[in-house]
N, C-alpha and C. Protein backbone atom coordinates (compact mmCIF):
# COMPACT_ATOMS: atom_id res chain seq x y z
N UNK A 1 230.14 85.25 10.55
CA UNK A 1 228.96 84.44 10.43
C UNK A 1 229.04 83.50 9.25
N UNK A 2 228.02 82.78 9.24
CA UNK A 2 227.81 82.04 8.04
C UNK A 2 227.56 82.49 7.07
N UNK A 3 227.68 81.87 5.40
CA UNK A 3 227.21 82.23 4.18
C UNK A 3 225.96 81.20 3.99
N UNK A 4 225.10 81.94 3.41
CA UNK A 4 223.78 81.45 2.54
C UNK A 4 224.10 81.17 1.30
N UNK A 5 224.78 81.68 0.40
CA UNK A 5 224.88 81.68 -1.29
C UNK A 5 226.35 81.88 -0.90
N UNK A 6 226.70 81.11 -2.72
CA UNK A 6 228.05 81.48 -2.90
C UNK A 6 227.92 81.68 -4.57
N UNK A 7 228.54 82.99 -4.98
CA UNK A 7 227.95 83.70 -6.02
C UNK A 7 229.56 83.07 -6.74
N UNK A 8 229.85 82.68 -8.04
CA UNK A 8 230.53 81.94 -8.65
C UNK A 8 230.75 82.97 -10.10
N UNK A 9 231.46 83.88 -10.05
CA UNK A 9 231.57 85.08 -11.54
C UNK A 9 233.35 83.86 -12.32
N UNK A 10 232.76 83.89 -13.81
CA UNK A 10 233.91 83.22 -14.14
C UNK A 10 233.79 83.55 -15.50
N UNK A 11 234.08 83.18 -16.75
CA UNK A 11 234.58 83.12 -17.65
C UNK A 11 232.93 82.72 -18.22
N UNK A 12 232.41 83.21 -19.09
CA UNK A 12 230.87 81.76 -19.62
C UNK A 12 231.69 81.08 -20.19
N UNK A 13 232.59 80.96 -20.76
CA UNK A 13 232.90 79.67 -21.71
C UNK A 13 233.59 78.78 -20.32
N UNK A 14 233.59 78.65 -18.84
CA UNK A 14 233.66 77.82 -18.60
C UNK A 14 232.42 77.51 -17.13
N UNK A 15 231.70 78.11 -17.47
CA UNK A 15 230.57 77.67 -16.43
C UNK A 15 229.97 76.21 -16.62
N UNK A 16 230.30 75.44 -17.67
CA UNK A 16 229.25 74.61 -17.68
C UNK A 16 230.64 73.61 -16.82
N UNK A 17 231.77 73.45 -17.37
CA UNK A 17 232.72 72.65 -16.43
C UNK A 17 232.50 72.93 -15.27
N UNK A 18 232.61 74.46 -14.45
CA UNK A 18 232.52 74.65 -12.88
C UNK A 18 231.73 73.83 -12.69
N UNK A 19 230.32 73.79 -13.33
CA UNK A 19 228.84 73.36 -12.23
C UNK A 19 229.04 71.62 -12.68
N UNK A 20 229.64 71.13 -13.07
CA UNK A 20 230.06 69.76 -13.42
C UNK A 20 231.18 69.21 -12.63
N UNK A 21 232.40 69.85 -12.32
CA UNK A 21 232.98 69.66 -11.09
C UNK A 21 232.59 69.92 -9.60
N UNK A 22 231.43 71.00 -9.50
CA UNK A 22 231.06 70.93 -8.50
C UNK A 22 230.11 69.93 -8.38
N UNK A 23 229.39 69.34 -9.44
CA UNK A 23 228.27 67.91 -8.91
C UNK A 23 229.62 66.90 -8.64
N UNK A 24 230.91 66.73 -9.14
CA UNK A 24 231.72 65.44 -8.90
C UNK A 24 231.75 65.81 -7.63
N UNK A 25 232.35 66.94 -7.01
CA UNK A 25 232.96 67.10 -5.57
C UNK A 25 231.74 67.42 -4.15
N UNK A 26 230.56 67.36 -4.52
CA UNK A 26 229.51 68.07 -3.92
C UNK A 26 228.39 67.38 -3.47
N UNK A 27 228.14 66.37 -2.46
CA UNK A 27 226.68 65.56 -2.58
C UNK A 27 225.28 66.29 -2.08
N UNK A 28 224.45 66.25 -2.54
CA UNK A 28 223.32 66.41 -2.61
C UNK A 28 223.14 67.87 -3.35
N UNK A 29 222.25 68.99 -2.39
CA UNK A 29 221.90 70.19 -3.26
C UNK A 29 223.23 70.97 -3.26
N UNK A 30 223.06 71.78 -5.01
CA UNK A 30 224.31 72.80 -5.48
C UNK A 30 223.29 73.82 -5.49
N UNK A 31 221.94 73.98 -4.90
CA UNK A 31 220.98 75.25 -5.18
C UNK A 31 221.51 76.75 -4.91
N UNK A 32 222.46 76.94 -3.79
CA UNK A 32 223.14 77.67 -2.80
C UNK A 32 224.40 77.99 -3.89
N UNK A 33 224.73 77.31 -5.03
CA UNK A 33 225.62 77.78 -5.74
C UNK A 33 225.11 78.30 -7.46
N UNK A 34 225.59 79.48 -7.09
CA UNK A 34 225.50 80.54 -8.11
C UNK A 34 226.62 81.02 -9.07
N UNK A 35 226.21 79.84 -10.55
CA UNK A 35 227.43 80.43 -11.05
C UNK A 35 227.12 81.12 -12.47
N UNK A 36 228.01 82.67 -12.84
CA UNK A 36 227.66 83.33 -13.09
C UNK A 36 228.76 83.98 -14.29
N UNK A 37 228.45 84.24 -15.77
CA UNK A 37 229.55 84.47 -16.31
C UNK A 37 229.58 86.41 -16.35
N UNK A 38 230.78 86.62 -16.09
CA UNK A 38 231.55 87.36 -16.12
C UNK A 38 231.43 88.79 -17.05
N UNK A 39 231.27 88.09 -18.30
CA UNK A 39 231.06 89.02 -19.60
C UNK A 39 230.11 89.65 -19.64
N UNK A 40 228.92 88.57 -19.06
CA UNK A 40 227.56 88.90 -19.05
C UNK A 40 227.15 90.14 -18.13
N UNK A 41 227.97 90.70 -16.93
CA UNK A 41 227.32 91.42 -16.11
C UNK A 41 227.36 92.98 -17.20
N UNK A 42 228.57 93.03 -18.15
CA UNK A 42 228.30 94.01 -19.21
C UNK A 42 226.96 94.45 -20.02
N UNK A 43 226.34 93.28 -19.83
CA UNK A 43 225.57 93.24 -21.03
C UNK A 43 223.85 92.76 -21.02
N UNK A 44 223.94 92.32 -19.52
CA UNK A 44 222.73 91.85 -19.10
C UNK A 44 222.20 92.53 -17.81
N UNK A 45 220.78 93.41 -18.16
CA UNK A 45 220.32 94.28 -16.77
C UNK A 45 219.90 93.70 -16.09
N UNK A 46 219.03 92.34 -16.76
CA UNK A 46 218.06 91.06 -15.73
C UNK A 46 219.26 90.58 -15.20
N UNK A 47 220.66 90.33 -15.24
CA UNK A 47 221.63 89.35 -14.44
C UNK A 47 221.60 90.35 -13.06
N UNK A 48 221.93 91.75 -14.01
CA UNK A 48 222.74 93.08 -12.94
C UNK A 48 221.39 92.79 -11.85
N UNK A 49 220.22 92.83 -11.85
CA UNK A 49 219.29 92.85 -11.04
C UNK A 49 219.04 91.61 -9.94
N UNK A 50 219.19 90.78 -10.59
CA UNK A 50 219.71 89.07 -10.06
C UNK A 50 220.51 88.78 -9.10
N UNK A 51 221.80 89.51 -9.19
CA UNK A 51 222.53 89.55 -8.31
C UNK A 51 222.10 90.50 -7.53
N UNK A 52 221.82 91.99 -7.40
CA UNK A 52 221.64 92.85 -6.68
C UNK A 52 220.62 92.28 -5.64
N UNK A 53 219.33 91.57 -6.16
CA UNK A 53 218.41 90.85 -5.28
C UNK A 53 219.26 89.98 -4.32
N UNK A 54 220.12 89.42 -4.98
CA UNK A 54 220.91 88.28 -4.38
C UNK A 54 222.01 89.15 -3.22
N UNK A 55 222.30 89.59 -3.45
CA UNK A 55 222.98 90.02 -2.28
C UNK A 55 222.51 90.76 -1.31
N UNK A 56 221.17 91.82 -1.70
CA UNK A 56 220.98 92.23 -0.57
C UNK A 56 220.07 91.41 0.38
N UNK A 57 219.60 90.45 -0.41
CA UNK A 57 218.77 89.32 0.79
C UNK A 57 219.60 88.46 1.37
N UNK A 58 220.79 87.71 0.77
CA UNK A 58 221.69 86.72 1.46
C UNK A 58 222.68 87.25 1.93
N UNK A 59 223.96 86.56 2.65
CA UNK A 59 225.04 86.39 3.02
C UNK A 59 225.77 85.79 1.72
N UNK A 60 226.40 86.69 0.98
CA UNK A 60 226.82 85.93 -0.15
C UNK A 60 228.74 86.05 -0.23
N UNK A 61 228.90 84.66 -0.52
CA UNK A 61 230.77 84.62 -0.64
C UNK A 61 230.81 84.61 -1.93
N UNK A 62 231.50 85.67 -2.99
CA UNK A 62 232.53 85.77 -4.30
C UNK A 62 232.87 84.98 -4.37
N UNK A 63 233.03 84.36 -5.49
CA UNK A 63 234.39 83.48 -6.11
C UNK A 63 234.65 84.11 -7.81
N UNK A 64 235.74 84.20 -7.87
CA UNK A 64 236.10 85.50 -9.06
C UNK A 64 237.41 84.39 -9.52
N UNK A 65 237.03 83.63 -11.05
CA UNK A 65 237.36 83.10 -11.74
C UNK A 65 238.06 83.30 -13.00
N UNK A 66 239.21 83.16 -13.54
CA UNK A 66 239.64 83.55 -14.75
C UNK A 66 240.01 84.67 -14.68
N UNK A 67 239.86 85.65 -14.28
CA UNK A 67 239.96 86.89 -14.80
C UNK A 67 240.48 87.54 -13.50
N UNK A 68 241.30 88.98 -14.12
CA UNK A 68 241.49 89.61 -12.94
C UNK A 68 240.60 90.16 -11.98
N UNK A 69 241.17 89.68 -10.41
CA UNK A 69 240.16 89.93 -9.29
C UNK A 69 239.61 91.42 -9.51
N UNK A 70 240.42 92.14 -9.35
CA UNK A 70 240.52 93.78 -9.69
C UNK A 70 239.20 94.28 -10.19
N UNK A 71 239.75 93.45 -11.95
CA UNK A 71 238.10 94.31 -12.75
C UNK A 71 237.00 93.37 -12.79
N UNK A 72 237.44 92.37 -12.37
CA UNK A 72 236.12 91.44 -11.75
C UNK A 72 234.89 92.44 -11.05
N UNK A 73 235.71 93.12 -9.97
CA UNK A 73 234.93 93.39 -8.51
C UNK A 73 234.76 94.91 -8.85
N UNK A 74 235.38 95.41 -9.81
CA UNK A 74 235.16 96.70 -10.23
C UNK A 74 233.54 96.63 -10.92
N UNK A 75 233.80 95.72 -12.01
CA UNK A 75 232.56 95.52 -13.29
C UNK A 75 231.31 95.25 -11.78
N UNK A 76 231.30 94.45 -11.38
CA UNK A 76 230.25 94.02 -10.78
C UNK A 76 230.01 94.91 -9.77
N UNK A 77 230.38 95.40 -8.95
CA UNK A 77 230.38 97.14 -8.41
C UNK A 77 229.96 97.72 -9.16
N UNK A 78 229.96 98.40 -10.09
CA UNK A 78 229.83 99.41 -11.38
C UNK A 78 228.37 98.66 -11.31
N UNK A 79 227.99 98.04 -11.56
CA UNK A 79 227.09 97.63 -12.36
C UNK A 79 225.79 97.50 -11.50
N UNK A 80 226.02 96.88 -10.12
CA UNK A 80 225.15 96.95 -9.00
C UNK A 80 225.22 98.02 -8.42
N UNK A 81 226.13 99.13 -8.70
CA UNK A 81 225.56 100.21 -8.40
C UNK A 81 224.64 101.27 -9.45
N UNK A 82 224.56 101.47 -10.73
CA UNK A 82 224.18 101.20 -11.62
C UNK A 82 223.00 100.66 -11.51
N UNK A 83 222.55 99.15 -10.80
CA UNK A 83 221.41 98.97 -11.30
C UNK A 83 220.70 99.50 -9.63
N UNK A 84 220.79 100.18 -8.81
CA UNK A 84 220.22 100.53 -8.14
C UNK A 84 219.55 101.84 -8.10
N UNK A 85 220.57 102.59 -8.93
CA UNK A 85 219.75 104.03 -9.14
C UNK A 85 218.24 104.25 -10.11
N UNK A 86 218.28 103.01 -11.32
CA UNK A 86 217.02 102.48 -12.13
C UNK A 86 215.91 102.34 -11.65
């Protein structure tokens, strides 16, 4: 099927370039794009919750930036599972 959201985990020190190459390559709305730093899912319960909303209402496609895919999808697992038992 189709995607609704596309959830964007990367580096924060380079989110502000992603969402700046995506206005060069992208016309009209980027609302549907969600980009999201990386470090932060450690350290932030309002993000961990953000996403958890976000995925269980949309169709959402990963994009896993900078960093290894591995503990990318581990941390953010961990963490949305984690914030569901709260």
């Amino acid at each position: 099927g189709k995607i609704d959201k596309v959830l964007w985990l990367c580096p924060c020190s380079v989110k502000t370039t992603i969402k700046r190459e995506l206005e060069k390559h992208i016309d009209g709305d980027l609302s549907n794009f969600i980009i999201a730093g990386i470090e932060s899912l450690s350290s932030s319960i309002r993000l961990n919750f953000e996403l958890l909303r976000l995925v269980e209402k949309y169709r959402v496609m990963l994009i896993v930036d900078g960093l290894s895919e591995k503990t990318c999808i581990l941390k953010l697992s961990l963490h949305l599972t984690h914030s569901q038992r709260l």
